[in-house]
Structure formats: C-alpha cells, structure tokens
Protein backbone atom coordinates (compact mmCIF):
# COMPACT_ATOMS: atom_id res chain seq x y z
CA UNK A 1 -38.91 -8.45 -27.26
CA UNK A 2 -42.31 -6.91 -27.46
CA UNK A 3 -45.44 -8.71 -28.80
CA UNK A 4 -48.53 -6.49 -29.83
CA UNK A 5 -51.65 -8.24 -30.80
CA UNK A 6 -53.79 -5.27 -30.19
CA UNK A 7 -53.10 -1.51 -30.73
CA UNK A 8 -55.78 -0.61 -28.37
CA UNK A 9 -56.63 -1.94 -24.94
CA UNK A 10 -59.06 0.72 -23.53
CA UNK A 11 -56.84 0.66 -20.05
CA UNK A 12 -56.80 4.40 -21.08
CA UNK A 13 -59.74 6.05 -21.33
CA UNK A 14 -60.19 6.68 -17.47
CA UNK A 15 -57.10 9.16 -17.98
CA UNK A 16 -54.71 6.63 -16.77
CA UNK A 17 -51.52 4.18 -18.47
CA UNK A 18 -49.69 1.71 -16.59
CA UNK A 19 -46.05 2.09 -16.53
CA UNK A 20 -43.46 -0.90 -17.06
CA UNK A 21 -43.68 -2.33 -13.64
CA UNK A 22 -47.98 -2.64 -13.83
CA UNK A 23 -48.49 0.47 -11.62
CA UNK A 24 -51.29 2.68 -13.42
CA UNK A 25 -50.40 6.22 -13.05
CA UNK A 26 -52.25 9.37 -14.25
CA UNK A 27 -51.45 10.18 -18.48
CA UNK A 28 -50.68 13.87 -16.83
CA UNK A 29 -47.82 12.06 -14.29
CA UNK A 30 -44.73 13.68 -14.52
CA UNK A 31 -43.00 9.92 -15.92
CA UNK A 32 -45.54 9.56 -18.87
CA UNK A 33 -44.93 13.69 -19.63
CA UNK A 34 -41.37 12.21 -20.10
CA UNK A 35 -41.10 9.62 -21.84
CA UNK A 36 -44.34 11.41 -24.65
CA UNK A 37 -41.16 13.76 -24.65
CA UNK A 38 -38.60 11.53 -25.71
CA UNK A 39 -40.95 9.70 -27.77
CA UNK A 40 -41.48 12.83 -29.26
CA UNK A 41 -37.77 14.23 -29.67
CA UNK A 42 -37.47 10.09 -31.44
CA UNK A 43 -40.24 11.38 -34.24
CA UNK A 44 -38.78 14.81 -34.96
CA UNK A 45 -35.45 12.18 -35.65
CA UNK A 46 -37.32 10.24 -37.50
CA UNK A 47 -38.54 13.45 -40.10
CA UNK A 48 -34.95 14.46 -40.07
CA UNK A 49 -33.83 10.89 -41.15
CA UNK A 50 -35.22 12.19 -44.31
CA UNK A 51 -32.95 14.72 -45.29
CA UNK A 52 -29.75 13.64 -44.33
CA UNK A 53 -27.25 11.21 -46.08
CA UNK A 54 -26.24 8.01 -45.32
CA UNK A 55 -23.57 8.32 -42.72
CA UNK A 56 -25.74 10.90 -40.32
CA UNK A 57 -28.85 8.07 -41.02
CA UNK A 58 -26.68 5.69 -39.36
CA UNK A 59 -26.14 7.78 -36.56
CA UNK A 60 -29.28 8.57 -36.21
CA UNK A 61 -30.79 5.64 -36.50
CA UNK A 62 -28.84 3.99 -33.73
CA UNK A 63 -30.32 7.39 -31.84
CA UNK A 64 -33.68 6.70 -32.65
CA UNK A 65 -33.05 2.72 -31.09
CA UNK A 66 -31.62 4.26 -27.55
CA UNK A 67 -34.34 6.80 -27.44
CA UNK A 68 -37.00 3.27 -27.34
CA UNK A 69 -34.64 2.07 -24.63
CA UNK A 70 -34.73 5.42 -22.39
CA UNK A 71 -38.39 5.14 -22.97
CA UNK A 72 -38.42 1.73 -21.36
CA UNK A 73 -36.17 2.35 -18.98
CA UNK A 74 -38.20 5.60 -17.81
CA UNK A 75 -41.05 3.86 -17.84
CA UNK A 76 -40.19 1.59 -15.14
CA UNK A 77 -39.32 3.31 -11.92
CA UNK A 78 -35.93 2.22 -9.89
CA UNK A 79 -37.09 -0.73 -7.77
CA UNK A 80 -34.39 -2.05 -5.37
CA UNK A 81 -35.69 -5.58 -5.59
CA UNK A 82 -37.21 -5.99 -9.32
CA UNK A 83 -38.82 -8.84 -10.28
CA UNK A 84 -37.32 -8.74 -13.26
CA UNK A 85 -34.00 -6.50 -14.81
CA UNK A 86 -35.21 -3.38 -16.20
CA UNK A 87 -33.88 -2.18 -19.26
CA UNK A 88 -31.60 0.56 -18.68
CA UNK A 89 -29.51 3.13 -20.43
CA UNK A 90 -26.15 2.62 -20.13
CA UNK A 91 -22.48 4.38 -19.67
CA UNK A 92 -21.98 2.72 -23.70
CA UNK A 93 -24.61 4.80 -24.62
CA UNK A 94 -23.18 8.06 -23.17
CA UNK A 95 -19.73 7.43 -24.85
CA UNK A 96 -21.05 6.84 -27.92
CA UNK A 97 -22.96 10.13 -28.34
CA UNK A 98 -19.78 11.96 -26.82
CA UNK A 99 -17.26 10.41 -29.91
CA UNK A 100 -19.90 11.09 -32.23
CA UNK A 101 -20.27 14.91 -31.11
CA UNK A 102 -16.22 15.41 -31.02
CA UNK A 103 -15.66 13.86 -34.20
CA UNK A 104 -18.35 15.95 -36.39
CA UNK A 105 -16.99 19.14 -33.90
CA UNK A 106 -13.78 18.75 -34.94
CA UNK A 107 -14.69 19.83 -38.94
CA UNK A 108 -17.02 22.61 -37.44
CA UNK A 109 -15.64 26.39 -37.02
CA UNK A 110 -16.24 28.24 -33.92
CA UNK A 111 -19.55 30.01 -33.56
CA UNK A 112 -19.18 33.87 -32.73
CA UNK A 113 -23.19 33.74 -32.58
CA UNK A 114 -26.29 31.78 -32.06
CA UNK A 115 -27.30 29.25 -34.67
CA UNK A 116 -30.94 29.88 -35.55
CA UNK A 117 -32.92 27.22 -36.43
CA UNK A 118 -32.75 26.56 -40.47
CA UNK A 119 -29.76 26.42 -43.72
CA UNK A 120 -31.45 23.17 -44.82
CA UNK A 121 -34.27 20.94 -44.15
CA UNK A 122 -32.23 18.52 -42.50
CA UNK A 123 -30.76 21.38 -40.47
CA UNK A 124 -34.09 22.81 -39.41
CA UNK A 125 -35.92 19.23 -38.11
CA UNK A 126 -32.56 18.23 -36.43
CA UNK A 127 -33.20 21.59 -34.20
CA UNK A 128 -37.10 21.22 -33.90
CA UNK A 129 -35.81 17.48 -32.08
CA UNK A 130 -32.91 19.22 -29.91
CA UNK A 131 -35.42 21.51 -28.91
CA UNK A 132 -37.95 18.23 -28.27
CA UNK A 133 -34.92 16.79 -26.28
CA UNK A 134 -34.00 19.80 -24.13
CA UNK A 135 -38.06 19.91 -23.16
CA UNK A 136 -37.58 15.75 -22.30
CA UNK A 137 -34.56 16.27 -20.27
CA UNK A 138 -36.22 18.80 -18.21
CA UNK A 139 -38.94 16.92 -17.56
CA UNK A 140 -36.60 13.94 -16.41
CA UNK A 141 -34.38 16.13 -14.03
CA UNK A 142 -37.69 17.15 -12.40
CA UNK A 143 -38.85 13.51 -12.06
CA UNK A 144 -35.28 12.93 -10.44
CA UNK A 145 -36.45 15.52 -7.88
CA UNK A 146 -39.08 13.39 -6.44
CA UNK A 147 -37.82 9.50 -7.03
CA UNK A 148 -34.80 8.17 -8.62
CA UNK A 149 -33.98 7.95 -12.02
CA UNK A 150 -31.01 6.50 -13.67
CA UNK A 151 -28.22 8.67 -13.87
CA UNK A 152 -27.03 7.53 -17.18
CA UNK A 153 -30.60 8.17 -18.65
CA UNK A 154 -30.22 12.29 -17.68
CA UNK A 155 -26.51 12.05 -19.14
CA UNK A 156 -27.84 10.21 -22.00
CA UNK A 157 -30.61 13.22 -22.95
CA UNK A 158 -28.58 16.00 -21.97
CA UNK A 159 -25.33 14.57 -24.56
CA UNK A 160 -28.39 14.08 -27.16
CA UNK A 161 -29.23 18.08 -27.70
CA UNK A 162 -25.76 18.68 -27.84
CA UNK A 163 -25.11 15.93 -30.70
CA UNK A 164 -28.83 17.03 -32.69
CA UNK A 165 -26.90 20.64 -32.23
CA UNK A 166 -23.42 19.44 -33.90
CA UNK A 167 -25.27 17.61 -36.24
CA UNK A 168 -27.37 20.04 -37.50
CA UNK A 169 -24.22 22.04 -38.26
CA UNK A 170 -22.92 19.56 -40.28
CA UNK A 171 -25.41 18.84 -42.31
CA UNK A 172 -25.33 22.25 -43.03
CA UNK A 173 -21.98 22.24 -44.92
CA UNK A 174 -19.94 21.74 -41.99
CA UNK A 175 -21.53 25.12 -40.63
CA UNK A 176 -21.25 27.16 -43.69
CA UNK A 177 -24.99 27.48 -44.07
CA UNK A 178 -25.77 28.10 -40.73
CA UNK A 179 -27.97 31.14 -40.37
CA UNK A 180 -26.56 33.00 -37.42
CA UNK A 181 -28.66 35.28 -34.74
CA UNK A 182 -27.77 39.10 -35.30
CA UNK A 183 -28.70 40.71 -32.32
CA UNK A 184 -30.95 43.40 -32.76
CA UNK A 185 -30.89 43.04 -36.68
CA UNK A 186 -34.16 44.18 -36.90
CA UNK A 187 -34.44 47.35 -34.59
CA UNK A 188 -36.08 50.83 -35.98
C-alpha cells in the first residue's frame, strides 16, 4: 500500500520524476507521457462516473482501480532480476474487460455509421476517455519499441477504448441515442 505524508517533494522542479524502480527520468520521457495518459483517460472515467447508473459505476469503478495498477506497473520498467515484484497487469484483467464488452454488445444493434461523440452526458465523457485511452495506448506501443513493456498492459489499454466505446452506447439507450456521422451532411 502507499503512504503519503507529503504531496510535494520538490524532486521535480529540475524537469525530472523518478519512476517506480528510483531511476529519475526526464517529465517529457516517453514512460511518464504514458502513464499522465492513462492517468488521464482514469479522470475523464472518473467525470463519467457521474452520469451513469449504478451497474456501469461498478464497472467503471473497478476500471478506474486497474488503470492505478497499469500506472504502477508502467512506471516501473521490466527488470529481469527485481528487487522486489512489480505490480503488473494481468491476463484477469484482459478477460474481464472482454466479458464486459460482449455482454453490453450483445443488447447493442449494428452500427451502419460512425458514432459521434454525444446522446447524453454520460455518453459524451465516456468518449472524451476512449479518446484519452487510444492517445495512452499509443504512447505505450511506442515505449514497447524501445524497451519492454508488459504485454498484458498494451492488451489491457487497447480492450479499454473498445469497452468506453460499448459503453458509451449503452448508456445511450442501448444505442438508440447515438448520434451517427452523416458523411458529407453538411456540403453546399
């Protein structure tokens, strides 16, 4: 568990953070980039959280929990020979997401468009986080370009746009107040 006694430390204000293993790094390093994103994508959840019911606030909550973990676990680079176990996403995670997405899914009607951002309030902050999530996952699948990075933590992000997606469908009447992209609508 984590202890804080004090908020701020000052290690910062050279332009530098230390990730989860001590190493200080630069605040623009491609790591801290993602896991502001995620951090990020778990705040746009958190506004959301507001405008759902109680059975997507469960989900989501349980979301907002695993996106603290991928944090962690992003913030401490793959070591072969840790001193201590890292905290890592995990397969569990994945699966969860996966049942989630294929049971809400299964109520929605196929899309013959786009969904545009919007129907509710809900709706609208559930895509402002996909969007937040997509951004995060691209900066991890760069960062697993250069060093390693947990294959169950890119899984983990990519299943997460896909679920704020579904989601934000559902809270939108199952789909029926989607607002739907009409190419060209607006042409002279």
């Amino acid at each position: 568990m984590v202890r804080l006694t004090r908020i701020y430390t000052k290690g910062g204000d050279g332009g530098e953070t230390s990730l989860g293993n001590g190493e200080r790094v630069a605040k623009f390093d491609l790591r801290v980039a993602a896991f502001g994103s995620v951090d990020e994508a778990n705040a746009c959840i958190g506004i959301a959280r507001l405008h759902v019911g109680a059975d997507v606030d469960a989900m989501l909550a349980a979301i907002q929990n695993d996106l603290f973990d991928l944090g962690a676990d992003l913030c401490t680079p793959e070591d072969p020979a840790p001193k201590h176990a890292a905290l890592r996403i995990d397969e569990t995670q994945v699966a969860r997401l996966e049942r989630e997405i294929d049971t809400l899914n299964g109520r929605l009607s196929p899309l013959d468009s786009f969904v545009l951002p919007g129907g509710s309030a809900a709706a609208a902050y559930l895509h402002l986080a996909r969007t937040v999530a997509r951004r995060a996952e691209r900066e991890i699948v760069a960062l697993a370009a250069r060093e390693t990075v947990n294959p169950a933590a890119i899984r983990y992000i990519n299943r997460l746009s896909d679920h704020l997606f579904v989601v934000s469908r559902h809270v939108n009447g199952d789909g029926k107040g989607d607002v739907l992209w009409v190419p060209g609508k607006n042409r002279v």
